[in-house]
C-alpha atoms as a PDB file:
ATOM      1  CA  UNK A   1     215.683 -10.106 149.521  1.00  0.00           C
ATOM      2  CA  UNK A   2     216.594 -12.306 152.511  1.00  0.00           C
ATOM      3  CA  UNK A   3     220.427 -11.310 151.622  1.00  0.00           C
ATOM      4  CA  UNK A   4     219.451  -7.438 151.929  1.00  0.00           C
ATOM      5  CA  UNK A   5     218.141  -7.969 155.406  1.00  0.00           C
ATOM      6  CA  UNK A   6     220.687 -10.197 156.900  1.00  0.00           C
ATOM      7  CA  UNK A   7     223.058  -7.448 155.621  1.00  0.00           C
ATOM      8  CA  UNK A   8     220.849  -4.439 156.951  1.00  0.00           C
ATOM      9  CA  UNK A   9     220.349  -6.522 160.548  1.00  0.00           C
ATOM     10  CA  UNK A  10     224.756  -6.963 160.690  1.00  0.00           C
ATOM     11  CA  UNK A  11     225.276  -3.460 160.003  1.00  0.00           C
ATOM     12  CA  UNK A  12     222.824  -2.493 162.474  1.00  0.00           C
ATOM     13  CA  UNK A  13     224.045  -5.127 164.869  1.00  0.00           C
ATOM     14  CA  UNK A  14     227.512  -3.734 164.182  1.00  0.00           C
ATOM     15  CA  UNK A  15     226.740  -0.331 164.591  1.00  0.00           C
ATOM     16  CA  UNK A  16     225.440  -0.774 168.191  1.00  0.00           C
ATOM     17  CA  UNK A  17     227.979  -2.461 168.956  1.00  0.00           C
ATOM     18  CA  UNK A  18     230.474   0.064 168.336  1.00  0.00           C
ATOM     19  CA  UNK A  19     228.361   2.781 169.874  1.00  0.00           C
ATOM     20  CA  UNK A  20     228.359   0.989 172.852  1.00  0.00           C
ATOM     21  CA  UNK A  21     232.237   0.822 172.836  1.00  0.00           C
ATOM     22  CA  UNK A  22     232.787   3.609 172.326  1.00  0.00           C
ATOM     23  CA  UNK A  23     230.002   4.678 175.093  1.00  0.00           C
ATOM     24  CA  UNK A  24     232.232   2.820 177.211  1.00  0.00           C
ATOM     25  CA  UNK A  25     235.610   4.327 176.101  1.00  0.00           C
ATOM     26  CA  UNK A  26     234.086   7.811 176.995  1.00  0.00           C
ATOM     27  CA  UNK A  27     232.582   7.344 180.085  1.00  0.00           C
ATOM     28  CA  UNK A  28     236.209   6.232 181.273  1.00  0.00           C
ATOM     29  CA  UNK A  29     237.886   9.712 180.623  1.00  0.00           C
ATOM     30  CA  UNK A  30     238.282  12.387 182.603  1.00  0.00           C
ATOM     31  CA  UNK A  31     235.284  13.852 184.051  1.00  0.00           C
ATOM     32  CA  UNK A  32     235.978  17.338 183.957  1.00  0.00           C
ATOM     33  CA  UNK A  33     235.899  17.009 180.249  1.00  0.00           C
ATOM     34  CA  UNK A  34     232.087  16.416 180.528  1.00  0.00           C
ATOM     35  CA  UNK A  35     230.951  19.602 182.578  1.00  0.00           C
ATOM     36  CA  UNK A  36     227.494  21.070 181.950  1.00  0.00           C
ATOM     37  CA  UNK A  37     226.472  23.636 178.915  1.00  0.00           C
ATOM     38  CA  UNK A  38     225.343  27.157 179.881  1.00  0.00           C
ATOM     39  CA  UNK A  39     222.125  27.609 177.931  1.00  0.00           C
ATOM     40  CA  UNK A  40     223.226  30.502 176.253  1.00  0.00           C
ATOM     41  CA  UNK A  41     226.293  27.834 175.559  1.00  0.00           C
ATOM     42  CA  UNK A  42     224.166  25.234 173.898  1.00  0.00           C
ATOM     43  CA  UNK A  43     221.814  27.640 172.475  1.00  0.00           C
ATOM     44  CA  UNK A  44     225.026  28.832 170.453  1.00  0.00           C
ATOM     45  CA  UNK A  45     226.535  25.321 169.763  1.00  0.00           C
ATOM     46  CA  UNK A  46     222.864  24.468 168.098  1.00  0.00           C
ATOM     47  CA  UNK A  47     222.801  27.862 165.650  1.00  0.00           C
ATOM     48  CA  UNK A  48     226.712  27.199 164.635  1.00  0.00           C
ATOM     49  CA  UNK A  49     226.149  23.433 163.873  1.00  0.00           C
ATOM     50  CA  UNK A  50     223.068  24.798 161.670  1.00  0.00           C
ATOM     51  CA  UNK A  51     225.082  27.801 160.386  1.00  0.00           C
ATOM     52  CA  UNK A  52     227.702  25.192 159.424  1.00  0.00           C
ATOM     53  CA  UNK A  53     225.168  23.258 157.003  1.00  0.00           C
ATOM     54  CA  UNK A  54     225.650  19.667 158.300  1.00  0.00           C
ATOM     55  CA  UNK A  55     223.382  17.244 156.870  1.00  0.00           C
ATOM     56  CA  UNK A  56     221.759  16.200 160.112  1.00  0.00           C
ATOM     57  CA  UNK A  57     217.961  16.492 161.343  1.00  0.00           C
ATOM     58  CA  UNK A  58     218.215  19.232 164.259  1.00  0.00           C
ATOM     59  CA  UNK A  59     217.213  16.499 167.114  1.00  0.00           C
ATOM     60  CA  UNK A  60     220.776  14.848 166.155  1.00  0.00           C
ATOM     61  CA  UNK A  61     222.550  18.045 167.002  1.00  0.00           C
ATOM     62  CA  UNK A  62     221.140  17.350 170.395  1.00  0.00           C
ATOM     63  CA  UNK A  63     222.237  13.814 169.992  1.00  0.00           C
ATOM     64  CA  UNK A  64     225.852  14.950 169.968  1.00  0.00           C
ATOM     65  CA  UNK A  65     225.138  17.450 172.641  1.00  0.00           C
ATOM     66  CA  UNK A  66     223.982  14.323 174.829  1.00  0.00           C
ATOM     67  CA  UNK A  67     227.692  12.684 174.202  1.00  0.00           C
ATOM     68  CA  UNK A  68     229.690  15.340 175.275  1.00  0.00           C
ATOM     69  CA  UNK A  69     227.145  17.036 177.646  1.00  0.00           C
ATOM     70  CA  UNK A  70     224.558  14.862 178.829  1.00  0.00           C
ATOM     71  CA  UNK A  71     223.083  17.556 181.137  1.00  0.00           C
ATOM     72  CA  UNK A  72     222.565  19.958 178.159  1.00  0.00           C
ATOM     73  CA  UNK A  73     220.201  17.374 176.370  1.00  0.00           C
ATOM     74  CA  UNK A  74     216.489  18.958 177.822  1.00  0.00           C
ATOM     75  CA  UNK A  75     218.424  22.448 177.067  1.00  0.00           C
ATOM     76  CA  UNK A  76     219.433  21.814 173.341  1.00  0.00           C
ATOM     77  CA  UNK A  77     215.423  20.506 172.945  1.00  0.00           C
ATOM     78  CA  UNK A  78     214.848  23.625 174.780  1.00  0.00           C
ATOM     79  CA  UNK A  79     216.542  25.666 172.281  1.00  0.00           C
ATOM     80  CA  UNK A  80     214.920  23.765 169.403  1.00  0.00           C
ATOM     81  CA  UNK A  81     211.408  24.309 170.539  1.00  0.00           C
ATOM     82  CA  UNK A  82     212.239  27.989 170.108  1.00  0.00           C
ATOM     83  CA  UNK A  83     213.723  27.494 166.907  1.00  0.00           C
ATOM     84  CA  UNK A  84     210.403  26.178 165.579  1.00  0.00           C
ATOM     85  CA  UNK A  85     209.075  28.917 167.287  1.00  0.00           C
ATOM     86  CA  UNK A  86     210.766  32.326 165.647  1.00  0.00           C
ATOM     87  CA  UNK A  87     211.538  30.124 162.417  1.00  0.00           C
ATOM     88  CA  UNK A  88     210.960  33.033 160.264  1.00  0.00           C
ATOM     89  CA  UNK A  89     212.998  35.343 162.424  1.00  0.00           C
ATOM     90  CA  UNK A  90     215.676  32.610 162.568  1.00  0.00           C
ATOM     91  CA  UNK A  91     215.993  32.304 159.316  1.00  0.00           C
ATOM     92  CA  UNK A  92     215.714  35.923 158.545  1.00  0.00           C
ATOM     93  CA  UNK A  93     218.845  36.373 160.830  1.00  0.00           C
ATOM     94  CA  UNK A  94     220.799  33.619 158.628  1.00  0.00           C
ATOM     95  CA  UNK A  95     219.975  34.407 155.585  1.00  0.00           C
ATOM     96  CA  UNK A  96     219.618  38.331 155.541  1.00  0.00           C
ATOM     97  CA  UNK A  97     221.665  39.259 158.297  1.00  0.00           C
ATOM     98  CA  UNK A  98     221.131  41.933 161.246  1.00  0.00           C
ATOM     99  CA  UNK A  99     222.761  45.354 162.550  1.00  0.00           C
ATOM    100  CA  UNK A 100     225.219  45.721 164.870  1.00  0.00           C
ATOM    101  CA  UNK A 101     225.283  49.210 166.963  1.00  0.00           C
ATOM    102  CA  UNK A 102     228.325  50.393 168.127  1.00  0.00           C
ATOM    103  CA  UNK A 103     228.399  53.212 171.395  1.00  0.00           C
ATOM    104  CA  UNK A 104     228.799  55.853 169.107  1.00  0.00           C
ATOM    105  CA  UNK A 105     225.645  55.648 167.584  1.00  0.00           C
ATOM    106  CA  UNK A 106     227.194  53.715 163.872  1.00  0.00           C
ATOM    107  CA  UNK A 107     225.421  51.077 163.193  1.00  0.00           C
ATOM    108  CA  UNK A 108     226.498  48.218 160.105  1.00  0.00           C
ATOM    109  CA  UNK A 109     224.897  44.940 158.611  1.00  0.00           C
ATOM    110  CA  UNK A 110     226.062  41.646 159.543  1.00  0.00           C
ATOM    111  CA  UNK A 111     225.182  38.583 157.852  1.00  0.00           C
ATOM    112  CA  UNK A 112     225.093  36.048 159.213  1.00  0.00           C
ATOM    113  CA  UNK A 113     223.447  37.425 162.450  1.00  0.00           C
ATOM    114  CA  UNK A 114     225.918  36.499 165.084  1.00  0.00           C
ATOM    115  CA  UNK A 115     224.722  33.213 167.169  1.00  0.00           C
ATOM    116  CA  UNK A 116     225.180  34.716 170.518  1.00  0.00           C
ATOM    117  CA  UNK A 117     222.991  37.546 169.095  1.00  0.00           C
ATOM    118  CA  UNK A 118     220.070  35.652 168.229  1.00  0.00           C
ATOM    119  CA  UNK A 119     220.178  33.740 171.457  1.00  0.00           C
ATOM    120  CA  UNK A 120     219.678  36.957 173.253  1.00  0.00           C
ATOM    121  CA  UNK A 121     216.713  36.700 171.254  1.00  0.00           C
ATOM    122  CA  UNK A 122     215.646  33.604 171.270  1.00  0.00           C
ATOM    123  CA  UNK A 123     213.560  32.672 175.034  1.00  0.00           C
ATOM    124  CA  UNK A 124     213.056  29.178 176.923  1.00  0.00           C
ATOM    125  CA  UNK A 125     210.067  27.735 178.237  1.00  0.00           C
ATOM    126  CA  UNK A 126     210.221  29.938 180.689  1.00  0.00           C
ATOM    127  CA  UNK A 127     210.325  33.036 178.558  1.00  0.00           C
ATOM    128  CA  UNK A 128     213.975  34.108 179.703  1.00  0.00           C
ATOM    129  CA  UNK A 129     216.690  34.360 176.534  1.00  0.00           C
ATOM    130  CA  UNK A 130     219.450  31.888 176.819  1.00  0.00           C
ATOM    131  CA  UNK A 131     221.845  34.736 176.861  1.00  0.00           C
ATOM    132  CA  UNK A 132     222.171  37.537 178.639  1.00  0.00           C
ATOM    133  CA  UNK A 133     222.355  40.596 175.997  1.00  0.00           C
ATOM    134  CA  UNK A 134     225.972  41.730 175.184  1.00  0.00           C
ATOM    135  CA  UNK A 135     227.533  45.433 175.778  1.00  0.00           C
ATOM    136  CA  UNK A 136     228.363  47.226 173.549  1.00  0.00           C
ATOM    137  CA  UNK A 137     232.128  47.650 172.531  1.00  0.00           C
ATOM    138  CA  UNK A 138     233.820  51.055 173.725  1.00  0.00           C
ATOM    139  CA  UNK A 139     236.261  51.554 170.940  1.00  0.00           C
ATOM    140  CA  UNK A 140     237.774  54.347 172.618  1.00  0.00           C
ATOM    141  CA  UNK A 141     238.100  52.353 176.322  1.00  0.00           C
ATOM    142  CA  UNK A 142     241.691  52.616 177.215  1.00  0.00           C
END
Protein backbone atom coordinates (compact mmCIF):
# COMPACT_ATOMS: atom_id res chain seq x y z
CA UNK A 1 0.00 0.00 0.00
CA UNK A 2 2.79 2.41 1.00
CA UNK A 3 4.43 1.45 -2.58
CA UNK A 4 1.04 2.60 -4.39
CA UNK A 5 1.26 5.99 -2.80
CA UNK A 6 4.85 6.81 -3.11
CA UNK A 7 4.17 5.93 -6.79
CA UNK A 8 0.80 8.00 -7.03
CA UNK A 9 2.70 11.13 -5.01
CA UNK A 10 5.96 10.84 -7.99
CA UNK A 11 3.63 10.83 -10.75
CA UNK A 12 1.80 13.63 -9.37
CA UNK A 13 4.99 15.35 -8.35
CA UNK A 14 6.14 14.69 -11.92
CA UNK A 15 3.25 15.83 -13.56
CA UNK A 16 3.43 19.36 -12.02
CA UNK A 17 6.48 19.57 -12.74
CA UNK A 18 6.18 19.28 -16.32
CA UNK A 19 3.13 21.49 -16.42
CA UNK A 20 5.02 24.04 -15.00
CA UNK A 21 7.70 23.69 -17.79
CA UNK A 22 5.94 23.71 -20.08
CA UNK A 23 3.88 26.84 -18.50
CA UNK A 24 7.12 28.36 -18.77
CA UNK A 25 8.05 27.32 -22.37
CA UNK A 26 4.70 29.01 -23.47
CA UNK A 27 4.66 32.05 -21.80
CA UNK A 28 8.10 32.71 -23.68
CA UNK A 29 6.56 32.64 -27.29
CA UNK A 30 5.28 35.08 -29.20
CA UNK A 31 2.53 37.02 -27.82
CA UNK A 32 0.45 37.57 -30.65
CA UNK A 33 -0.11 33.89 -30.66
CA UNK A 34 -2.14 34.33 -27.40
CA UNK A 35 -4.79 37.06 -28.50
CA UNK A 36 -8.26 37.00 -26.94
CA UNK A 37 -11.40 34.63 -28.10
CA UNK A 38 -14.50 36.36 -29.52
CA UNK A 39 -17.34 34.79 -27.56
CA UNK A 40 -19.04 33.65 -30.43
CA UNK A 41 -15.22 32.20 -31.00
CA UNK A 42 -15.08 30.22 -27.82
CA UNK A 43 -18.66 29.49 -27.77
CA UNK A 44 -17.80 27.51 -31.11
CA UNK A 45 -14.40 26.02 -29.97
CA UNK A 46 -16.55 24.50 -26.79
CA UNK A 47 -19.53 22.80 -29.18
CA UNK A 48 -16.67 21.37 -31.73
CA UNK A 49 -14.47 19.92 -28.88
CA UNK A 50 -17.93 18.28 -27.66
CA UNK A 51 -19.03 17.47 -31.24
CA UNK A 52 -15.60 15.81 -31.55
CA UNK A 53 -16.36 13.25 -28.56
CA UNK A 54 -13.19 13.76 -26.45
CA UNK A 55 -13.22 12.05 -23.26
CA UNK A 56 -12.89 15.14 -21.11
CA UNK A 57 -15.37 16.69 -18.38
CA UNK A 58 -16.60 20.06 -20.15
CA UNK A 59 -14.71 22.38 -17.38
CA UNK A 60 -11.36 20.85 -19.02
CA UNK A 61 -12.33 22.18 -22.40
CA UNK A 62 -12.08 25.46 -20.62
CA UNK A 63 -8.88 24.27 -19.13
CA UNK A 64 -7.31 24.20 -22.59
CA UNK A 65 -9.06 27.37 -23.50
CA UNK A 66 -7.12 28.97 -20.40
CA UNK A 67 -3.61 27.74 -22.14
CA UNK A 68 -4.00 29.17 -25.30
CA UNK A 69 -6.43 32.02 -24.34
CA UNK A 70 -6.34 32.94 -20.88
CA UNK A 71 -8.80 35.84 -21.39
CA UNK A 72 -11.47 33.45 -22.81
CA UNK A 73 -11.52 31.37 -19.48
CA UNK A 74 -14.83 33.39 -17.64
CA UNK A 75 -16.23 33.20 -21.45
CA UNK A 76 -15.85 29.36 -22.07
CA UNK A 77 -17.63 29.02 -18.25
CA UNK A 78 -19.90 31.48 -19.74
CA UNK A 79 -20.76 29.31 -22.54
CA UNK A 80 -21.03 26.25 -20.30
CA UNK A 81 -23.52 27.73 -17.95
CA UNK A 82 -25.72 27.98 -21.04
CA UNK A 83 -25.02 24.65 -22.06
CA UNK A 84 -26.52 23.34 -18.82
CA UNK A 85 -29.04 25.66 -19.50
CA UNK A 86 -30.72 24.61 -23.15
CA UNK A 87 -29.26 20.95 -22.51
CA UNK A 88 -32.17 19.47 -24.17
CA UNK A 89 -32.07 21.89 -27.05
CA UNK A 90 -28.29 21.28 -27.23
CA UNK A 91 -28.51 18.02 -27.52
CA UNK A 92 -31.46 18.01 -29.76
CA UNK A 93 -29.26 20.09 -32.22
CA UNK A 94 -26.42 17.24 -32.03
CA UNK A 95 -28.14 14.49 -32.17
CA UNK A 96 -31.22 15.26 -34.50
CA UNK A 97 -29.99 17.98 -36.43
CA UNK A 98 -31.69 21.43 -37.57
CA UNK A 99 -32.83 23.27 -40.95
CA UNK A 100 -31.00 25.42 -42.85
CA UNK A 101 -33.07 28.15 -45.04
CA UNK A 102 -31.68 29.30 -48.01
CA UNK A 103 -33.01 33.04 -49.67
CA UNK A 104 -35.12 31.31 -51.89
CA UNK A 105 -37.36 30.02 -49.52
CA UNK A 106 -35.68 25.89 -49.68
CA UNK A 107 -35.08 24.83 -46.67
CA UNK A 108 -32.91 21.16 -45.82
CA UNK A 109 -31.90 19.17 -42.57
CA UNK A 110 -28.56 19.33 -41.19
CA UNK A 111 -27.27 17.14 -38.64
CA UNK A 112 -25.22 17.97 -36.79
CA UNK A 113 -26.66 21.53 -36.23
CA UNK A 114 -23.83 23.73 -37.26
CA UNK A 115 -21.83 25.20 -34.03
CA UNK A 116 -21.94 28.74 -35.11
CA UNK A 117 -25.72 28.08 -35.46
CA UNK A 118 -26.45 27.08 -32.09
CA UNK A 119 -24.36 29.84 -30.66
CA UNK A 120 -26.65 32.28 -32.28
CA UNK A 121 -28.83 30.50 -30.05
CA UNK A 122 -27.29 29.98 -27.20
CA UNK A 123 -27.24 33.63 -24.74
CA UNK A 124 -24.67 34.82 -21.91
CA UNK A 125 -25.34 36.04 -18.62
CA UNK A 126 -26.35 38.87 -20.01
CA UNK A 127 -28.94 37.39 -22.30
CA UNK A 128 -27.08 38.45 -25.64
CA UNK A 129 -26.10 35.19 -28.08
CA UNK A 130 -22.43 34.77 -28.48
CA UNK A 131 -22.89 35.19 -32.15
CA UNK A 132 -24.35 37.47 -34.11
CA UNK A 133 -26.97 35.48 -36.47
CA UNK A 134 -25.56 34.64 -39.98
CA UNK A 135 -27.09 35.84 -43.55
CA UNK A 136 -28.28 33.96 -45.52
CA UNK A 137 -26.30 32.76 -48.69
CA UNK A 138 -27.41 34.47 -52.11
CA UNK A 139 -26.71 31.67 -54.48
CA UNK A 140 -27.39 33.75 -57.33
CA UNK A 141 -24.99 36.94 -55.97
CA UNK A 142 -22.63 37.59 -58.75
Amino acid sequence: MALLLAFFACAFATSVSVTADSTTATNSTDATAYTEFSPCKTCVFVLERIKKGTNMLLPAICSEVYMKYPQSYGTCHHVLNSLSLNGNNVRYWLFEGCYKYEIYGAREWIKPCPSHVMCSTLQDLAGQPFCKAMAMEDPFAP
